[in-house]
Protein backbone atom coordinates (compact mmCIF):
# COMPACT_ATOMS: atom_id res chain seq x y z
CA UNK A 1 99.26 131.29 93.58
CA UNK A 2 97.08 132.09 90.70
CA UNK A 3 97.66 129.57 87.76
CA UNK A 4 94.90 130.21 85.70
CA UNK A 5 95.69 132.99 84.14
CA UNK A 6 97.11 132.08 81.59
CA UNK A 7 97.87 128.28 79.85
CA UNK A 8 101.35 126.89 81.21
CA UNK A 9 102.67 126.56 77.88
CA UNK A 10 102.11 130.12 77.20
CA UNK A 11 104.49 131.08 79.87
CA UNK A 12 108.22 131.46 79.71
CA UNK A 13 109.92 129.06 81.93
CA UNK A 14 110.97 131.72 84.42
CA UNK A 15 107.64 132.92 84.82
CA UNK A 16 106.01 129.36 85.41
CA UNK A 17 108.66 128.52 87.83
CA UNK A 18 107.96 131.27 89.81
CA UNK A 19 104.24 130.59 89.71
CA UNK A 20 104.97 127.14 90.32
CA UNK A 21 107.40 128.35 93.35
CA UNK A 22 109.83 125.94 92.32
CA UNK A 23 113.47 126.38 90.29
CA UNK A 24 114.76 124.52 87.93
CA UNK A 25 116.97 122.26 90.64
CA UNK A 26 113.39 121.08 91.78
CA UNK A 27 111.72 120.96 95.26
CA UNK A 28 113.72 120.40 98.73
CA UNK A 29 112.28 117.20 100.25
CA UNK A 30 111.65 119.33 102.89
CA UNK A 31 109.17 121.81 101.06
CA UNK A 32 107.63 119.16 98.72
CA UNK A 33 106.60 117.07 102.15
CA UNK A 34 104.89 120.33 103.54
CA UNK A 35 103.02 120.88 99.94
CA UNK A 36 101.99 117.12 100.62
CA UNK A 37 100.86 117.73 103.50
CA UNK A 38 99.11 120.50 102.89
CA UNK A 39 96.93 119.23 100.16
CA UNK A 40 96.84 115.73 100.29
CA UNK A 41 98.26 112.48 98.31
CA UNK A 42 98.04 112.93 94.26
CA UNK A 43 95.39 110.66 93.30
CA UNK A 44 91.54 110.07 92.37
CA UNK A 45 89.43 109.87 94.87
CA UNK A 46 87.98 105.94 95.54
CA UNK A 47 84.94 105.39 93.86
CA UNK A 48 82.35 103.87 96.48
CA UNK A 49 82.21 100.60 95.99
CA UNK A 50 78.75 98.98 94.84
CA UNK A 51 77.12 96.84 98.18
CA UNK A 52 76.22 93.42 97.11
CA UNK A 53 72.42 94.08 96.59
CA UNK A 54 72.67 96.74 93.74
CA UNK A 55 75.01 95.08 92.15
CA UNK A 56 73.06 91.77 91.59
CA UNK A 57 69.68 94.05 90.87
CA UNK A 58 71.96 95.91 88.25
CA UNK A 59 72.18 92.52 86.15
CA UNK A 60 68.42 92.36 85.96
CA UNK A 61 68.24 95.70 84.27
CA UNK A 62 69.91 95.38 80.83
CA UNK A 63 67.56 95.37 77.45
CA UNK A 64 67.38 91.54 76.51
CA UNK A 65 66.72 90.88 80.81
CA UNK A 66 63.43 93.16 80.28
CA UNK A 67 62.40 91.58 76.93
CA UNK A 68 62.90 88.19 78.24
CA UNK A 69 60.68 89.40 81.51
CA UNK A 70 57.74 90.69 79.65
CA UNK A 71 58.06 87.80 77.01
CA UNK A 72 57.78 85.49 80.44
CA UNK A 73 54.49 87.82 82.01
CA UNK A 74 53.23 87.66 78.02
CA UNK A 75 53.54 83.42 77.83
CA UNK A 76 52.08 83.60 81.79
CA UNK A 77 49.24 85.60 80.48
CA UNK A 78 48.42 82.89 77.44
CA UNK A 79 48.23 80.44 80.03
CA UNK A 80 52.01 78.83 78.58
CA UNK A 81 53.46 78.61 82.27
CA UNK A 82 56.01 76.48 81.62
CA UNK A 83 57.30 78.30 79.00
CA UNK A 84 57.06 81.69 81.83
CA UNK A 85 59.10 79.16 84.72
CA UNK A 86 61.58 78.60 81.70
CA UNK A 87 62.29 82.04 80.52
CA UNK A 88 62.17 83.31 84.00
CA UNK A 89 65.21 80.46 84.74
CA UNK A 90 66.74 81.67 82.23
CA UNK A 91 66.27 85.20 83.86
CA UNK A 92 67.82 84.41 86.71
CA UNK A 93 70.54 82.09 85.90
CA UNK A 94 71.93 85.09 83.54
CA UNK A 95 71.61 87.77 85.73
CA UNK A 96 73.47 85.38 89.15
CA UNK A 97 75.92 84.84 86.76
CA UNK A 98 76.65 88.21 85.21
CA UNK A 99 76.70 88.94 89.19
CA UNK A 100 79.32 86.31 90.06
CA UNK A 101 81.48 87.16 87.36
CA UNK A 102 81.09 91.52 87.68
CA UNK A 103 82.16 90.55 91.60
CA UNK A 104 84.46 88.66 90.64
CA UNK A 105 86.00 91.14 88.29
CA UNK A 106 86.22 94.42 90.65
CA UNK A 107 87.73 91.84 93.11
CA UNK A 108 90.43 91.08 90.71
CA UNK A 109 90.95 95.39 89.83
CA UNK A 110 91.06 96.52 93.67
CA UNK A 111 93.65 93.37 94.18
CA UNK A 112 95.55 94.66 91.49
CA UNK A 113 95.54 98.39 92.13
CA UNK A 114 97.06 97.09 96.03
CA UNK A 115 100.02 95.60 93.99
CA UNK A 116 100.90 97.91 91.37
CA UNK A 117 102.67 101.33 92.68
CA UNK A 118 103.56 103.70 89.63
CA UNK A 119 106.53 105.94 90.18
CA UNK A 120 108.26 108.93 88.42
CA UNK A 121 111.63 110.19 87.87
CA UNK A 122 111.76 113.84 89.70
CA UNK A 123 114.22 116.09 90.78
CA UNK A 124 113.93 116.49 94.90
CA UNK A 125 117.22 118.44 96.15
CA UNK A 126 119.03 118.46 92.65
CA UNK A 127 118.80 114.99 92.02
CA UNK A 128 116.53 112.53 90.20
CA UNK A 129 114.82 110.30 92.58
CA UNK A 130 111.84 107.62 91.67
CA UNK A 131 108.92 108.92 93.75
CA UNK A 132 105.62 107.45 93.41
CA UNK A 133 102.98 108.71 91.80
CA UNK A 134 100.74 109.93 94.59
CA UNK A 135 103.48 111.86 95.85
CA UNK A 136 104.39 114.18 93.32
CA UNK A 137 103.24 117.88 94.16
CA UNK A 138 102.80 120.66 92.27
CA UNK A 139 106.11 121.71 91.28
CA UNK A 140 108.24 118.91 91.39
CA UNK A 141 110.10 118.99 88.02
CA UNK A 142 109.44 115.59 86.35
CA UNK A 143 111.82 113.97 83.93
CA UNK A 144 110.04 112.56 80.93
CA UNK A 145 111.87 109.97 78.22
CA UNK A 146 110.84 107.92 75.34
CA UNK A 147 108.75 105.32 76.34
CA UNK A 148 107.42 107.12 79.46
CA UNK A 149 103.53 106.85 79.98
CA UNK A 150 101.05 109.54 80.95
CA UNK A 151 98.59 108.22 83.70
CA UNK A 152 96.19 111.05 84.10
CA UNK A 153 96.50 114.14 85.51
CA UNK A 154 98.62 115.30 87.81
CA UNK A 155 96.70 116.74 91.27
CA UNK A 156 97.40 120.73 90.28
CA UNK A 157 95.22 122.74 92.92
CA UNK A 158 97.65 123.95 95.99
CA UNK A 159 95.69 127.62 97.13
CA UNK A 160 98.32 128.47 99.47
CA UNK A 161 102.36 128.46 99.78
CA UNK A 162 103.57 126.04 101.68
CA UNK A 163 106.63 127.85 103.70
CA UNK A 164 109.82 125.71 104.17
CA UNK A 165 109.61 124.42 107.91
């Protein structure tokens, strides 16, 4: 299945369902679980996760952090050290917190991404079903209305056909 030759919308609809191997009644469960198979849930690959360490020696590398660092090493060097103990509190008490609350934060995101499941209307053996997202395959025909949103594209790279089982 060659789909680049030429942009989808180019295509007549008979043409791209053939190239999509798919009619206009939609997939057979049975085929769209064996394209599933075949290449794999349709979603972004997890982003790995920053360990503990960089992410607290991230916070110390913004701008006003290095400013405030050689303004501390410049008040150490004219002999000012409490002012250097004081900026350098001040350092650290931004950058632990700018920690706590960036941990905090991605905590928050991955607990949320475990709840929410986003689903579409498709047409699996002639009739619309909700499927979720990661599910869909290329081919599926996908029934769009006002009001629906777009969540990124849609995984589009199957190099082989799948043959009904």
């Amino acid at each position: 299945m060659n789909l680049n030759q030429q942009p989808f919308w180019e295509l007549v609809a008979n043409k791209l369902l053939e190239q999509l191997q798919t009619t206009l009644q939609g997939l057979t469960n049975v085929e769209a679980k064996c394209r599933l198979a075949k290449v794999g849930l349709n979603q972004l690959k997890a982003r790995n996760r920053s360990n503990t360490f960089s992410l607290l020696i991230a916070q110390f590398k913004s701008p006003i952090i290095l400013i405030l660092l050689f303004a501390a090493i410049l008040s150490a060097s004219l002999g000012e050290r409490i002012d250097a103990v004081i900026i350098l509190t001040i350092i650290l008490i931004s950058g632990f917190l700018g920690f706590w609350q960036e941990r905090g934060a991605a905590t928050a995101i991955e607990k949320l991404f475990a709840i929410v499941q986003l689903k579409a209307l498709a047409l699996r053996d002639s009739t619309a079903q909700e499927i979720p997202l990661i599910e869909i395959v290329h081919g599926d025909i996908v029934l769009l209305s006002a009001g629906d949103s777009y969540n990124g594209p849609l995984k589009s790279d199957i190099k082989k056909h799948c043959k009904e089982i």
